[in-house]
Protein backbone atom coordinates (compact mmCIF):
# COMPACT_ATOMS: atom_id res chain seq x y z
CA UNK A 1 0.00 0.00 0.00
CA UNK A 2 2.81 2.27 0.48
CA UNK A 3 4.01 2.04 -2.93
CA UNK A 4 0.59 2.47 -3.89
CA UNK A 5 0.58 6.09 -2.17
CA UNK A 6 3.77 6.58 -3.88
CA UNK A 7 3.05 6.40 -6.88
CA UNK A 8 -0.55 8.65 -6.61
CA UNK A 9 1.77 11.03 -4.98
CA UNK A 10 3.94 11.40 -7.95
CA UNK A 11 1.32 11.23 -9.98
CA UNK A 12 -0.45 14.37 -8.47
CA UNK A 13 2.72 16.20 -7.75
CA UNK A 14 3.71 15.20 -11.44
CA UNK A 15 0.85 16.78 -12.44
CA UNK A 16 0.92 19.53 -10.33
CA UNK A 17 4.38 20.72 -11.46
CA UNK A 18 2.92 20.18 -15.57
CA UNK A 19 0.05 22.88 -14.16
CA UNK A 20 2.56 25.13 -12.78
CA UNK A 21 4.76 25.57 -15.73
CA UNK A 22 2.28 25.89 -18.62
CA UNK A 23 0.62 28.65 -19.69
CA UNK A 24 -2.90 29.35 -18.91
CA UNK A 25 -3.92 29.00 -22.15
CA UNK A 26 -5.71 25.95 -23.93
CA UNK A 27 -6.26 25.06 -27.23
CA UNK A 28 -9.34 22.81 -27.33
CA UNK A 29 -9.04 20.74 -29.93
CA UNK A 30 -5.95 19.01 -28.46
CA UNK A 31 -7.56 16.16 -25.78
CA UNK A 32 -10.69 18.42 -24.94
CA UNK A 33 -11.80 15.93 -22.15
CA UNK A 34 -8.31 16.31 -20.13
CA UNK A 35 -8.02 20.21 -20.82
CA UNK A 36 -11.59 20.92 -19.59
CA UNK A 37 -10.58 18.97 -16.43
CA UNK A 38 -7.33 20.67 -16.31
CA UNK A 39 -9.39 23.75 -16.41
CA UNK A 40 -11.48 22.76 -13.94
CA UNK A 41 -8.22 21.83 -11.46
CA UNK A 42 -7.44 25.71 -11.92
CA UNK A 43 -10.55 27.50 -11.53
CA UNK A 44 -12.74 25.08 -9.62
CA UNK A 45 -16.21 23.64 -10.29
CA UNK A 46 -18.77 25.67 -12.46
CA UNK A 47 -21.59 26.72 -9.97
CA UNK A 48 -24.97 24.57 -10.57
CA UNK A 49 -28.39 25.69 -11.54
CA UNK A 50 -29.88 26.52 -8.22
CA UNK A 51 -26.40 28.10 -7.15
CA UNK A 52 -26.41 30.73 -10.43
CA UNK A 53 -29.93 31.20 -9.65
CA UNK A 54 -29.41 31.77 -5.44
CA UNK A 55 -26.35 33.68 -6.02
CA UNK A 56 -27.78 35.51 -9.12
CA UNK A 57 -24.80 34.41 -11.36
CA UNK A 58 -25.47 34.54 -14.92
CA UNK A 59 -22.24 34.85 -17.29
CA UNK A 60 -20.51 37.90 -18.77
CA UNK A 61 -21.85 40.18 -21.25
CA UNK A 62 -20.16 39.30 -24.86
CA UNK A 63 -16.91 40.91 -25.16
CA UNK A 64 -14.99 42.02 -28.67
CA UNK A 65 -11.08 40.94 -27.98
CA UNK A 66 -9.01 43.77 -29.23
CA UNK A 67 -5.62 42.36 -28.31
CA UNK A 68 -3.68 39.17 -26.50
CA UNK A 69 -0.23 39.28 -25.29
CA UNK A 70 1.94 37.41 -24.91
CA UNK A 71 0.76 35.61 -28.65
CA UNK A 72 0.44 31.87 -28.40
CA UNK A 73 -0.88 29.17 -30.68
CA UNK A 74 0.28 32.23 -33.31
CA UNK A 75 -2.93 33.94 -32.50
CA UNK A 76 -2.96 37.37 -34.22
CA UNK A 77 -5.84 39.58 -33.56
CA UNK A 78 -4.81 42.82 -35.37
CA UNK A 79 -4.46 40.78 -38.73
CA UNK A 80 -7.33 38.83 -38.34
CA UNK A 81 -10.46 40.42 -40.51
CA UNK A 82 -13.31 38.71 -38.43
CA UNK A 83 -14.62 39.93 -34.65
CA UNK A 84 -13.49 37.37 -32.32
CA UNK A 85 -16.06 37.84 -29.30
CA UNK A 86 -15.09 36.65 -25.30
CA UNK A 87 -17.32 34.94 -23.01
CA UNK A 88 -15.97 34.77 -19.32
CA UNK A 89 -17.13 32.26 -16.75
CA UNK A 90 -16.61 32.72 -13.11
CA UNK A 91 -16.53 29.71 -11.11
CA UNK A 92 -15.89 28.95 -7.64
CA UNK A 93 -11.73 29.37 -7.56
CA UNK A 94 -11.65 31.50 -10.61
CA UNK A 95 -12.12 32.80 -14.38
CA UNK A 96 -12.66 31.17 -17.70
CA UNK A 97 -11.94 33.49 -20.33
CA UNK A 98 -13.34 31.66 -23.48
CA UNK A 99 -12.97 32.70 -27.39
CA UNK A 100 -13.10 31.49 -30.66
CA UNK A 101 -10.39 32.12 -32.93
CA UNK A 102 -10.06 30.52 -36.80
CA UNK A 103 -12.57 27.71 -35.85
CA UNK A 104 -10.65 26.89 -32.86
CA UNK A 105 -11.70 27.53 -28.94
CA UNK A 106 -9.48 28.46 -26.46
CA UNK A 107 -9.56 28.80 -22.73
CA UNK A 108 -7.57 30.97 -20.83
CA UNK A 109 -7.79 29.53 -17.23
CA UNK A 110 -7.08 31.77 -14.00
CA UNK A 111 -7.61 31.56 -10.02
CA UNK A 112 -9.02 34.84 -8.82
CA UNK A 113 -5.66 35.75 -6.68
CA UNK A 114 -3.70 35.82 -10.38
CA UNK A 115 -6.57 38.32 -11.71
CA UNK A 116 -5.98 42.17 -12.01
CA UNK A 117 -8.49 44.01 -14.36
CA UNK A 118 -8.84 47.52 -15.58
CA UNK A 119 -12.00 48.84 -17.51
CA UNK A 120 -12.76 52.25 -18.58
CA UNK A 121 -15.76 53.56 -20.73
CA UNK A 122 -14.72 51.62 -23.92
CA UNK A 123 -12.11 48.95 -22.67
CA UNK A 124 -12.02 46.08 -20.60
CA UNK A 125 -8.26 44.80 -19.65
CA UNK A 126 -8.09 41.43 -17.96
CA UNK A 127 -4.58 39.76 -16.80
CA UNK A 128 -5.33 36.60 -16.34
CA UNK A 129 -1.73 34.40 -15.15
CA UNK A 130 0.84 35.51 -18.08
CA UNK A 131 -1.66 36.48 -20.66
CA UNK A 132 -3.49 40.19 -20.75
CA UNK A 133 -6.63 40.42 -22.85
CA UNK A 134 -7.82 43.59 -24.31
CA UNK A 135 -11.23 43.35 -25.33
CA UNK A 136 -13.96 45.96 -26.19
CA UNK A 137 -17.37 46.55 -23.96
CA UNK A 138 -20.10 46.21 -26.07
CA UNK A 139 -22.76 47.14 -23.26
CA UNK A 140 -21.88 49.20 -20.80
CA UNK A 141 -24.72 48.41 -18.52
CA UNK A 142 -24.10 44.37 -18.54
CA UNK A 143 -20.22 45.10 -18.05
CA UNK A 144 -20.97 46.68 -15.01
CA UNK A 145 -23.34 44.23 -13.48
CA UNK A 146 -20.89 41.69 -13.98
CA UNK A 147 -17.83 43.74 -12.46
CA UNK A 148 -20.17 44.35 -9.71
CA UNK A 149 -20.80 39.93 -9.73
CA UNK A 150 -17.20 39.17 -10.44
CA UNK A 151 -15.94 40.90 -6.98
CA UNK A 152 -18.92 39.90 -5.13
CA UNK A 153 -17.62 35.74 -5.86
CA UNK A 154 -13.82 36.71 -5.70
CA UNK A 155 -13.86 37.73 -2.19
CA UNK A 156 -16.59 35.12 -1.16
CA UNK A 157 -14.98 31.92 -2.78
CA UNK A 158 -11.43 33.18 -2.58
């Protein structure tokens, strides 16, 4: 039984350390069913039905991404002709920043003590981990409401 523990040990430290040193950033396509519990490892469970509904969480208002940096998975919004739009999910540890770019989905994955986010009238700047996403508010009035949700979950759950 001991080497049993061993080896679940290395298994999760292994795994902890593979966590650690890779970006926050997932490209779907590649194993979806081991990213989206990789994802959920970082950023916790999704909250249920009745807990969206008690805690009156319902998603982020649809986002236009302006700019990612550092560029990964050679993702280059400025040259890119179509709107890629953002969804973000907040979930009990942290964010899921979610987009579509060239018929691929990626997730940026971040606990809430890595977040720092700066919004003005027209912009909406999230540093999420190593990545900073620059993304324009399309309605002012949802944007709020969910700044006003995120910070109300980040310093309950954190």
């Amino acid at each position: 039984s001991c080497t049993n523990y061993y080896y679940f040990f290395q298994k999760k430290y292994f795994k902890f350390l593979f966590l650690y040193k890779k970006f926050m950033l997932f490209k779907v396509s590649k194993n979806p069913t081991e990213i989206r519990e990789e994802v959920k490892l970082i950023t916790g469970k999704e909250f249920n039905f009745f807990e969206r509904i008690k805690l009156n969480i319902y998603g982020s208002p649809k986002y236009q991404l302006i700019d990612i940096k550092p560029q990964k998975y050679n993702i280059n919004i400025q040259d890119y002709t179509d709107n890629v739009f953002v969804s973000i999910d907040t979930r009990k540890k942290g964010l899921a920043i979610y987009f579509r770019y060239i018929n691929e989905e990626y997730i940026s994955a971040s606990n809430y003590n890595q977040i720092t986010y700066v919004s003005n009238d027209e912009t909406f700047e999230v540093q999420a981990d190593k990545h900073l996403f620059k993304m324009k508010i399309l309605n002012k009035k949802q944007h709020l409401k969910f700044i006003k949700q995120f910070l109300r979950i980040k310093t309950n759950f954190n």
